[in-house]
Protein backbone atom coordinates (compact mmCIF):
# COMPACT_ATOMS: atom_id res chain seq x y z
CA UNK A 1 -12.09 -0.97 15.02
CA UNK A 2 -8.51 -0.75 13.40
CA UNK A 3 -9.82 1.55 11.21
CA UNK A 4 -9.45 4.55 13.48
CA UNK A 5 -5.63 4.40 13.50
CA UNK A 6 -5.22 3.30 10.68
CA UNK A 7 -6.85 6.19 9.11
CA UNK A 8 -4.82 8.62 11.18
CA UNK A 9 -1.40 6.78 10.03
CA UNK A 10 -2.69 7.94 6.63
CA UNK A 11 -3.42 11.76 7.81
CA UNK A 12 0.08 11.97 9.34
CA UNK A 13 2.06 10.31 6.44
CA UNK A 14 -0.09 13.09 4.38
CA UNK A 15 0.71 15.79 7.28
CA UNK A 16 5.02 14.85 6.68
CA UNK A 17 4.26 14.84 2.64
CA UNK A 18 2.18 18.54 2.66
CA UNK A 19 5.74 19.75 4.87
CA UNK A 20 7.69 18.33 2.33
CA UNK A 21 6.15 19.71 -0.84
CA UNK A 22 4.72 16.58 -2.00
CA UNK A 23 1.31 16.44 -0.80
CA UNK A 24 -1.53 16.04 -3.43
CA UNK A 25 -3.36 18.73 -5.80
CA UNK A 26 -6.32 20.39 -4.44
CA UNK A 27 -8.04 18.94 -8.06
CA UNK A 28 -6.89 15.07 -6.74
CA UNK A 29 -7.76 15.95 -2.71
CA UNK A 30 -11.53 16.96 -4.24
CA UNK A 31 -11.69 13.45 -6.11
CA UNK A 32 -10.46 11.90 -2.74
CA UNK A 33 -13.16 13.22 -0.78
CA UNK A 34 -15.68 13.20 -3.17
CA UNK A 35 -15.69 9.23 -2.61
CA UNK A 36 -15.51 9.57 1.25
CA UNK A 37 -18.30 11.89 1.17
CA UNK A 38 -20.49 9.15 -1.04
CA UNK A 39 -19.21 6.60 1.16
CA UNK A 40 -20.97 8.12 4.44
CA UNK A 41 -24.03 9.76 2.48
CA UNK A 42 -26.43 6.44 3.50
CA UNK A 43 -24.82 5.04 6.47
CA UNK A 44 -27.99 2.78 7.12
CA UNK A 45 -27.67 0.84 3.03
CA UNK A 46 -23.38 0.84 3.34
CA UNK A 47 -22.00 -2.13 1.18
CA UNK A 48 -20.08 -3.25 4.61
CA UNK A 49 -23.10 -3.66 6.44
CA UNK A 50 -24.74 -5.94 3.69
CA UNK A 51 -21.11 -7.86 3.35
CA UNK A 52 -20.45 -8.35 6.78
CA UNK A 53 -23.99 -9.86 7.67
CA UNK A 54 -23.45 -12.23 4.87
CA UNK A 55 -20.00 -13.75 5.66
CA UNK A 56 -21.08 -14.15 9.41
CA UNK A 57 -24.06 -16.05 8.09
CA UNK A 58 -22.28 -18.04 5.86
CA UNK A 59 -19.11 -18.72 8.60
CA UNK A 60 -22.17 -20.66 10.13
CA UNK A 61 -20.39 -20.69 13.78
CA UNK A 62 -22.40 -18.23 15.56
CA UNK A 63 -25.75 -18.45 17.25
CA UNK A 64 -28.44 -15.84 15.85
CA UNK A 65 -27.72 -13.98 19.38
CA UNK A 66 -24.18 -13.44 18.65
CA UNK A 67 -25.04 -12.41 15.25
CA UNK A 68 -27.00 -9.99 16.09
CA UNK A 69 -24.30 -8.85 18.91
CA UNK A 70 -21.69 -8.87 15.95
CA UNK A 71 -24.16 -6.66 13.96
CA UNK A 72 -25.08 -4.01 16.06
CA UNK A 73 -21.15 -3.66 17.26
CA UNK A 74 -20.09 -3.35 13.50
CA UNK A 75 -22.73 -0.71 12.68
CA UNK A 76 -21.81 0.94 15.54
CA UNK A 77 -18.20 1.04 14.47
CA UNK A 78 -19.10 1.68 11.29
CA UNK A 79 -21.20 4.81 11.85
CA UNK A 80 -19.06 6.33 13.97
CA UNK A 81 -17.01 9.72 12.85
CA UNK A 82 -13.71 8.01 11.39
CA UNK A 83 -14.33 8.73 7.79
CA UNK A 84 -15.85 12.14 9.10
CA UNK A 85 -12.41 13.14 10.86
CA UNK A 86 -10.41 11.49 7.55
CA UNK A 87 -12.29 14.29 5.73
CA UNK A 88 -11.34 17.28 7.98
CA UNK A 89 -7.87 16.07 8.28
CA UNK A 90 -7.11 16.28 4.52
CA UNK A 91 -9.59 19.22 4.17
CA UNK A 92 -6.75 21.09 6.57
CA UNK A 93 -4.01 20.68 4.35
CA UNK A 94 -5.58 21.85 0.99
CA UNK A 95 -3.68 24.22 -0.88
CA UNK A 96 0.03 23.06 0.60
CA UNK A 97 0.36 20.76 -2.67
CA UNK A 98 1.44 21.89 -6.20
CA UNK A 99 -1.27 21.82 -9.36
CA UNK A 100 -1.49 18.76 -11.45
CA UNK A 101 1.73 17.77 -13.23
CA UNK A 102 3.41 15.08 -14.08
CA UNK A 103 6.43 13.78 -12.14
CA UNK A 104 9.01 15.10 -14.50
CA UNK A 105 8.44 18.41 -12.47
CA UNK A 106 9.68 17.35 -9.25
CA UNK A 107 13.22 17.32 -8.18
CA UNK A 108 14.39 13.53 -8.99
CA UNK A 109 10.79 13.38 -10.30
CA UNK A 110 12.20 11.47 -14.26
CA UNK A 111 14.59 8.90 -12.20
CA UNK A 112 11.92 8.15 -10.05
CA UNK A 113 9.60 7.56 -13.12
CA UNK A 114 12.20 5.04 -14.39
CA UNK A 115 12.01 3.52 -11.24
CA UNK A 116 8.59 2.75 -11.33
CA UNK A 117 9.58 1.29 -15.06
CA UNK A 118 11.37 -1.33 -13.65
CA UNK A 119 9.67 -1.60 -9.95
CA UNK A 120 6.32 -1.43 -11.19
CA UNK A 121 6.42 -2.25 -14.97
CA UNK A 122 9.26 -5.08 -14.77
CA UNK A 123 11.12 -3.34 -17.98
CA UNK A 124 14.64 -2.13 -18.08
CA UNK A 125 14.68 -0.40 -21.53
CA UNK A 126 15.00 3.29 -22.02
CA UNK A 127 11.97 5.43 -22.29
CA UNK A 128 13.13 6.33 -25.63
CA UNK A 129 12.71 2.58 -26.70
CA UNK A 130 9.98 2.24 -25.12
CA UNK A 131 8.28 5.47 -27.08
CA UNK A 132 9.15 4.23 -30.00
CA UNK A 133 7.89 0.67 -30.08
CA UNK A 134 4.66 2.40 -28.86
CA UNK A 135 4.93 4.80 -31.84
CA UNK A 136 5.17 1.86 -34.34
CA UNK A 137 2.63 -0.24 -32.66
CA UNK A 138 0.12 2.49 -32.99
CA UNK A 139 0.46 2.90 -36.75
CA UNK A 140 0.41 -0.59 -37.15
CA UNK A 141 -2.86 -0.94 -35.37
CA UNK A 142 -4.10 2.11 -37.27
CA UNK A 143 -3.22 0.48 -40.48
CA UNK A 144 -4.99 -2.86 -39.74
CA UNK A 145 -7.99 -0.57 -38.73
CA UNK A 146 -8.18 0.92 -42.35
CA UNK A 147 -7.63 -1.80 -43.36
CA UNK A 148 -10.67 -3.66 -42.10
CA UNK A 149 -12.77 -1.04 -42.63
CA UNK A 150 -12.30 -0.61 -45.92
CA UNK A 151 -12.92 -4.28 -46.63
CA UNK A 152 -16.89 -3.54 -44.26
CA UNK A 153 -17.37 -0.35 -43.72
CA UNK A 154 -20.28 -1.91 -41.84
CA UNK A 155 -18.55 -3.13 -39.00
CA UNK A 156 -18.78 0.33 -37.03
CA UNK A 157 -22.37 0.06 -36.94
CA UNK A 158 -22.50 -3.53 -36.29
CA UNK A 159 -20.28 -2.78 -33.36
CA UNK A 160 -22.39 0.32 -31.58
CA UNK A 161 -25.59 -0.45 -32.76
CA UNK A 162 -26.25 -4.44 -32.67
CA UNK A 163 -26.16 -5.68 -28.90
CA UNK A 164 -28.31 -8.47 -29.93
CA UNK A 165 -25.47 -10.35 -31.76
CA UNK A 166 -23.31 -10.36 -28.80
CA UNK A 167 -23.22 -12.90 -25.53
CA UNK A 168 -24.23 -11.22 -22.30
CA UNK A 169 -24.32 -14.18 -19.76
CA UNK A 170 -21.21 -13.63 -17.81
CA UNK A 171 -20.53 -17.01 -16.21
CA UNK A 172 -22.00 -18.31 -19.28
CA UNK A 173 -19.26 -16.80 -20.91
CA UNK A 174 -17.10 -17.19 -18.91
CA UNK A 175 -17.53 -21.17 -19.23
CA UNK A 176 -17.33 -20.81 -23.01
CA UNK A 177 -13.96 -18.79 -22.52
CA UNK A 178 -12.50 -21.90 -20.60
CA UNK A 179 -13.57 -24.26 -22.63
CA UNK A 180 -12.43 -22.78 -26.38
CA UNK A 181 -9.13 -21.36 -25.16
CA UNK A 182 -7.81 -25.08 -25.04
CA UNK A 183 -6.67 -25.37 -28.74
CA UNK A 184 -4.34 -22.10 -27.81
CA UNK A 185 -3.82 -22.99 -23.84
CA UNK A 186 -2.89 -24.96 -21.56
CA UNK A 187 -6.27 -27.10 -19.88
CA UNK A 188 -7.49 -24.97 -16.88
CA UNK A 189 -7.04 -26.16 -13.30
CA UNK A 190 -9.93 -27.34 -11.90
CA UNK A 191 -9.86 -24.56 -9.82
CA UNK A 192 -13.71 -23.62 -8.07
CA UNK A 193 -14.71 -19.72 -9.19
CA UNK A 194 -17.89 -17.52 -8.77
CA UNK A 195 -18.96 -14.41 -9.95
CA UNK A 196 -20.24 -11.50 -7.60
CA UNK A 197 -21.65 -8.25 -8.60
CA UNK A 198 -20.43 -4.74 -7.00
CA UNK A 199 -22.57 -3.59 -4.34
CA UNK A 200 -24.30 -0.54 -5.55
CA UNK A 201 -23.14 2.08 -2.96
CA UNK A 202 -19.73 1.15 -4.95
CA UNK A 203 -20.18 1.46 -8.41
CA UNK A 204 -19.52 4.83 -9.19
CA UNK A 205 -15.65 4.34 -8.01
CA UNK A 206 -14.90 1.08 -8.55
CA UNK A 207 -13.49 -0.77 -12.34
CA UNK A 208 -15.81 -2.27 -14.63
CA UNK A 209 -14.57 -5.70 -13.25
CA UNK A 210 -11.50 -7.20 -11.23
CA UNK A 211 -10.30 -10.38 -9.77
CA UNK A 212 -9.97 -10.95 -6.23
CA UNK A 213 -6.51 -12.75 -5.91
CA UNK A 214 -6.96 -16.14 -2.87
CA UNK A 215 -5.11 -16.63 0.27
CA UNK A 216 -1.94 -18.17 -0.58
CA UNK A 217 -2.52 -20.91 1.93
CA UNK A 218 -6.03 -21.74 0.80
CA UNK A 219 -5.80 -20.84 -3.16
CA UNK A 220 -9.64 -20.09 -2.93
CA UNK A 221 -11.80 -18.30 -3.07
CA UNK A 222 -11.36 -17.19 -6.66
CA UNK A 223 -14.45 -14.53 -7.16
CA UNK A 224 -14.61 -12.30 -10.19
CA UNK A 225 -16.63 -9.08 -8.96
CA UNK A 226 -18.99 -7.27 -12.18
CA UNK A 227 -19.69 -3.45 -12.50
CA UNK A 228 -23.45 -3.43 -13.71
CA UNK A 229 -22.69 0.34 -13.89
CA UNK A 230 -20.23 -0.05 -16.22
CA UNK A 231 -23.06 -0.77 -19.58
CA UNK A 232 -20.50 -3.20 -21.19
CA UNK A 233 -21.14 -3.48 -24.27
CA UNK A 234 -21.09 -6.87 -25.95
CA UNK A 235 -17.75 -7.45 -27.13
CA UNK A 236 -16.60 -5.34 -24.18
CA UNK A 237 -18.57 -7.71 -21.28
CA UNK A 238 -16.24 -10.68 -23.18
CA UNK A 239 -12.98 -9.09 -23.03
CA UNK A 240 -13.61 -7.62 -19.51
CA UNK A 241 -14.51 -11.76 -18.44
CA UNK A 242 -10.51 -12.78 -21.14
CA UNK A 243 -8.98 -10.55 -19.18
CA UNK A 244 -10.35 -10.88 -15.60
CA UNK A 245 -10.93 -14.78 -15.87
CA UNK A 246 -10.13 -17.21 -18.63
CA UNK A 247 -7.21 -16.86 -20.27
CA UNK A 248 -6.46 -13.82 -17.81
CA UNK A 249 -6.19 -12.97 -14.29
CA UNK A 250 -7.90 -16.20 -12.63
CA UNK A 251 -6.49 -18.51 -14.77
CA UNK A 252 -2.73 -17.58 -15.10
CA UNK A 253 -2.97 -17.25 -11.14
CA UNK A 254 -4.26 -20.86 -11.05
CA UNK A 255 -2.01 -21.91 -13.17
CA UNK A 256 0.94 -20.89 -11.94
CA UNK A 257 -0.24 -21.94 -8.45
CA UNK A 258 -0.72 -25.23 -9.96
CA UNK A 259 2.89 -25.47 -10.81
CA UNK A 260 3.56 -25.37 -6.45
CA UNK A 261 6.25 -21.98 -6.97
CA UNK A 262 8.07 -21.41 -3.62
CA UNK A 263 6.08 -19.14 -1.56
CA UNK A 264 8.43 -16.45 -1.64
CA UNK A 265 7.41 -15.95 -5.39
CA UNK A 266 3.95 -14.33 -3.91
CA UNK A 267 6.11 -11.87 -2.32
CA UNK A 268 7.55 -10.14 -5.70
CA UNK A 269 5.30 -7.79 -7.37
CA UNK A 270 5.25 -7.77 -11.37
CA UNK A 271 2.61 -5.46 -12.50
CA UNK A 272 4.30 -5.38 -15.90
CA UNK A 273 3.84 -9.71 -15.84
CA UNK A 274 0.05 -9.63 -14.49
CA UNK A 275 -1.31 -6.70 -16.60
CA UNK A 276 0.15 -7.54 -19.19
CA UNK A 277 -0.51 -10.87 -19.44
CA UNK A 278 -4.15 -10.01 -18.86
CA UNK A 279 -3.94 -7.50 -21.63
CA UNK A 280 -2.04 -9.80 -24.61
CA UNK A 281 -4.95 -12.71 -24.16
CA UNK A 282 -7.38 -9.99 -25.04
CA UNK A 283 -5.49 -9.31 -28.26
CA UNK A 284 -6.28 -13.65 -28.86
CA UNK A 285 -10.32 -12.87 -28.62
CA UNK A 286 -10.95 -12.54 -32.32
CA UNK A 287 -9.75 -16.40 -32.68
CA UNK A 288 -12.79 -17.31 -30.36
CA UNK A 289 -15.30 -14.77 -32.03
CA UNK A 290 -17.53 -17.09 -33.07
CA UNK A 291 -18.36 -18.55 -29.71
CA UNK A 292 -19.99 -14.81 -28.35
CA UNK A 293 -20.44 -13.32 -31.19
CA UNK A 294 -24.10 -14.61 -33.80
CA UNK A 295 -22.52 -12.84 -36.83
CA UNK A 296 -20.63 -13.75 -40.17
CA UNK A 297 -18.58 -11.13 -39.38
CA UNK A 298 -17.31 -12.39 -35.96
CA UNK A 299 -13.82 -12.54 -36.46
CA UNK A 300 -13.68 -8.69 -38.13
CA UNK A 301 -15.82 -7.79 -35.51
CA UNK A 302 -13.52 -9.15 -32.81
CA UNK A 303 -10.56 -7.40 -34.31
CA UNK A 304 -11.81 -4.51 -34.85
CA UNK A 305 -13.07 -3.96 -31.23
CA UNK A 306 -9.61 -5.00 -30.18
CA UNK A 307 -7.58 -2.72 -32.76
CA UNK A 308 -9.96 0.13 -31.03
CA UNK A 309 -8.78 -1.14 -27.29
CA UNK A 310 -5.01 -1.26 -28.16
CA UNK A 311 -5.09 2.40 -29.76
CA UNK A 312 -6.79 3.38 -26.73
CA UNK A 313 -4.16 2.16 -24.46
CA UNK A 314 -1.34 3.08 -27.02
CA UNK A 315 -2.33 6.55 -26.37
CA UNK A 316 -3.24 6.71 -23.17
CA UNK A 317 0.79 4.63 -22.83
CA UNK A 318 2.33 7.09 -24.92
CA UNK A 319 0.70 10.48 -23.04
CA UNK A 320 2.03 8.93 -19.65
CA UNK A 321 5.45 9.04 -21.03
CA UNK A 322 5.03 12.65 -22.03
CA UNK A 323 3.46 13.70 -18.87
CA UNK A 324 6.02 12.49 -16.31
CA UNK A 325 9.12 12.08 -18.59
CA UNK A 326 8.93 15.47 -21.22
CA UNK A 327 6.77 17.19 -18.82
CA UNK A 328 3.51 17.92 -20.89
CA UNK A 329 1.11 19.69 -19.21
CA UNK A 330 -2.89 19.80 -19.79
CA UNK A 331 -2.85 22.22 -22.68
CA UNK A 332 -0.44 19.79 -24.33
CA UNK A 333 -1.83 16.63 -23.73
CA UNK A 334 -5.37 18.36 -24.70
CA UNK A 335 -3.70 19.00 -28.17
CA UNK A 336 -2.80 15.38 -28.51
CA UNK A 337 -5.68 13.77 -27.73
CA UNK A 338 -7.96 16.60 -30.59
CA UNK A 339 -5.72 14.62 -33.28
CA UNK A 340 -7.09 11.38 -32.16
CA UNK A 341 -10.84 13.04 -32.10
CA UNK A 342 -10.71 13.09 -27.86
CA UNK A 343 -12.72 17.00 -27.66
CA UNK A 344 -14.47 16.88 -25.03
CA UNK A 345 -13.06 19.19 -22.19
CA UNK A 346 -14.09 17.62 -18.81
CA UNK A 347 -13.14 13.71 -20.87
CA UNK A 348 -9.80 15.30 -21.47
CA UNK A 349 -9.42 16.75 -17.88
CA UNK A 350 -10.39 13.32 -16.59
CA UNK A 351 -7.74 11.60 -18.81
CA UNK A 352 -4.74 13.93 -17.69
CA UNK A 353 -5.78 13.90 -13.90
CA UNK A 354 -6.10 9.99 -14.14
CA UNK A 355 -2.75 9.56 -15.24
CA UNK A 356 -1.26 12.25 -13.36
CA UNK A 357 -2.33 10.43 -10.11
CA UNK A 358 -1.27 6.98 -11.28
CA UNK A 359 2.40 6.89 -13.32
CA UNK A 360 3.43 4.15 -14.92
CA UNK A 361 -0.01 2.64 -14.49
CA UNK A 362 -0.91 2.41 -17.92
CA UNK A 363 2.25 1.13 -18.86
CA UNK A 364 2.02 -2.07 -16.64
CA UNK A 365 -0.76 -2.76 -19.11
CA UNK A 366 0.49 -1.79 -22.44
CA UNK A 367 3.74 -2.29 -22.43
CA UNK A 368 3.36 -5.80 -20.62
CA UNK A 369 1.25 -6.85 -23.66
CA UNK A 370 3.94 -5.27 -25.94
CA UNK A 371 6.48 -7.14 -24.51
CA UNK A 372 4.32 -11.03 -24.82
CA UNK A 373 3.92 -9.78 -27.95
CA UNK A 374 7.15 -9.36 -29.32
CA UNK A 375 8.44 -12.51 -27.40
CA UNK A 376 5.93 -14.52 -29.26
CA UNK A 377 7.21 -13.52 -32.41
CA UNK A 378 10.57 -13.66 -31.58
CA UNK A 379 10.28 -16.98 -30.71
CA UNK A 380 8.54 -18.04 -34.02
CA UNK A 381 11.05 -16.13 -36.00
CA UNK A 382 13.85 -18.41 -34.01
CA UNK A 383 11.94 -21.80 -34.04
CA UNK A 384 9.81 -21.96 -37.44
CA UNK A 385 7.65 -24.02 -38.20
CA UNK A 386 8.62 -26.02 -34.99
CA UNK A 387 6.96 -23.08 -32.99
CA UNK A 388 3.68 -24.12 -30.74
CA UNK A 389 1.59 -21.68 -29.31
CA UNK A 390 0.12 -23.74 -26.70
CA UNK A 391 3.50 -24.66 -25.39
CA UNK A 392 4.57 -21.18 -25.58
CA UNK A 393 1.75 -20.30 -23.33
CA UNK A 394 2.59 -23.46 -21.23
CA UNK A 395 5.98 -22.06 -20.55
CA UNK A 396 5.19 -18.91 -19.33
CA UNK A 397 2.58 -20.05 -17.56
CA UNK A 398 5.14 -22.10 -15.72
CA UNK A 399 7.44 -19.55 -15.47
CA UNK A 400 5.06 -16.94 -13.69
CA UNK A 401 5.32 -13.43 -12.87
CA UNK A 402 8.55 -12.22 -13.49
CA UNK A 403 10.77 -8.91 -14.42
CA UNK A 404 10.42 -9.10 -18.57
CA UNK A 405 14.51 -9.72 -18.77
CA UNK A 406 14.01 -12.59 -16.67
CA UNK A 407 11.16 -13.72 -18.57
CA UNK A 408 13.27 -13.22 -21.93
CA UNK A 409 16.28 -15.31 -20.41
CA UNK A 410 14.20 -18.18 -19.26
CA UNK A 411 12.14 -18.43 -22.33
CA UNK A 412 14.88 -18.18 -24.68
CA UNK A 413 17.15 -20.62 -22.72
């Protein structure tokens, strides 16, 4: 029953933005309403029904009466026209925005981006730095790529055309993900997790998997939610369950619970930390290749499906830059993406609109994992053959999510 005013907070925030020149292109309002519309097209099989019977059931403290009381009230509720007047309410104010473009159009628009660098990201270096680590990270990867391929030219095919040589039990993976990791990481908490499956009204909008972060106060439950839309593929499925569970999400949240921070820790948002994090223990899947992968090529295979991820992300990193810092528009970033054999038109619209609507985004990823990166080998460069991985890990574990300079100080201490 909140619902109803919250919703209309949202229309007049939107109503002040569309007066101030700031409210969203009519290409981003259609996307918006596209999911509202799905989301009322079968009132009667809505995910919230299904959810909502189940967690009264399971609560346990109501008689079947009251359930049923609770029921009908929440279906009531839930059928009613909110979303309906949500619609016409942003419906009103299409065509007051500006087209598509990247921030570096709007007044303040490149200091804001920067902003969201450091808010969002947790880096202070320059954009220019930052463009050109991404520049020599992508022919790196590209070199390793050629590399491996022209040891196996077979491993493409392998890759697409082989699902049978690839785990696709995800908590069976998952299990086998917290179990090998321990030569490289610290032991997981013993920390209670279970994985859920997207309800189906919700696939079409939602990511191919994500972690549901616990109550501070109760530190569970810790659920992992799967996609079945999403047709992972087999090395995909296993570094969707790295980076959403073991080493990733769930267990450097554990962890670092496990350490007992001061609460006010939950309170500071590090993107940069999280993503990133999530991102760089992807990049430590080929060690573990022969766990979920039935091959003699497990290892190459591994790499290779990571070298594939990283240029993806490289690029994507690199075109959010030139959209809201130089200003590229879709013609431009079209261009770009041709040289890396991206031709489609509507996969190219879809890129560009994406980040468009989310800046900086892709950099919280990225750039997080650029930045473990390069603090891992700093630190081997400075310690030798004294350097330990697992106590690497260990300490910035310990040390949690932070900016990356305040990551760098404490680790280098």
């Amino acid at each position: 029953s909140s619902v109803k005013p919250y919703f209309q907070s949202i229309l007049e925030f939107e109503k002040q933005k569309s007066q101030a020149g700031f409210f969203m292109s009519d290409a981003t309002l259609d996307r918006i309403l596209m999911q509202c519309k799905a989301f009322i097209k079968d009132p009667d099989s809505n995910y919230m029904l299904e959810v909502f019977a189940r967690k009264l059931e399971d609560y346990g403290k109501f008689s079947p009466e009251d359930q049923k009381k609770l029921l009908d009230a929440h279906e009531k509720i839930l059928k009613s026209q909110v979303i309906q007047r949500l619609i016409q309410g942003l419906e009103s104010l299409r065509g007051t925005g500006v087209s598509s473009r990247g921030l570096a159009h709007f007044s303040g628009g490149k200091e804001y981006y920067e902003y969201l660098l450091k808010s969002q990201v947790g880096s202070y270096a320059s954009v220019a730095d930052i463009e050109k680590r991404l520049l020599s990270q992508l022919s790196a990867d590209f070199k390793a790529m050629q590399l491996l391929l022209r040891k196996n030219s077979a491993l493409i095919e392998k890759l697409q055309q082989n699902p049978e040589i690839f785990s696709t039990d995800p908590e069976q993976i998952l299990q086998k993900l917290s179990q090998c990791i321990t030569a490289d990481f610290p032991e997981p908490p013993s920390a209670p997790y279970e994985v859920l499956y997207v309800h189906e009204s919700m696939e079409d909008y939602l990511s191919p998997a994500f972690y549901l972060t616990p109550p501070l106060d109760t530190g569970t439950p810790n659920v992992i939610y799967i996609n079945r839309s999403g047709r992972h593929s087999g090395p995909e499925l296993v570094s969707t369950l790295a980076h959403e569970g073991f080493p990733g999400h769930l267990y450097q949240t554990t962890s670092f619970a496990s350490c007992q921070p001061e609460d006010i820790r939950y309170l500071i948002s590090c993107g940069g930390y999280v993503e990133g994090w999530a991102t760089y223990v992807e990049s430590c899947l080929p060690s573990y290749a022969d766990n979920f992968i039935k091959d003699s090529d497990a290892k190459n295979l591994s790499s290779l499906y990571w070298l594939n991820r990283s240029i993806n992300l490289c690029i994507y990193s690199l075109l959010d830059i030139s959209i809201h810092e130089h200003g590229w528009n879709q013609s431009q970033t079209a261009r770009f993406l041709r040289v890396f054999g991206i031709q489609k038109t509507d996969v190219i619209q879809e890129i560009y609109q994406y980040i468009v609507e989310t800046p900086a985004n892709y950099l919280k990823y990225y750039w997080g994992y650029l930045n473990f990166l390069d603090l891992k080998e700093m630190q081997k460069e400075e310690l030798g053959e004294a350097f330990d991985l697992r106590l690497f890990h260990q300490k910035v574990l310990e040390i949690g999510p932070v900016p990356f300079p305040v990551l760098y100080k404490y680790m280098t201490q």
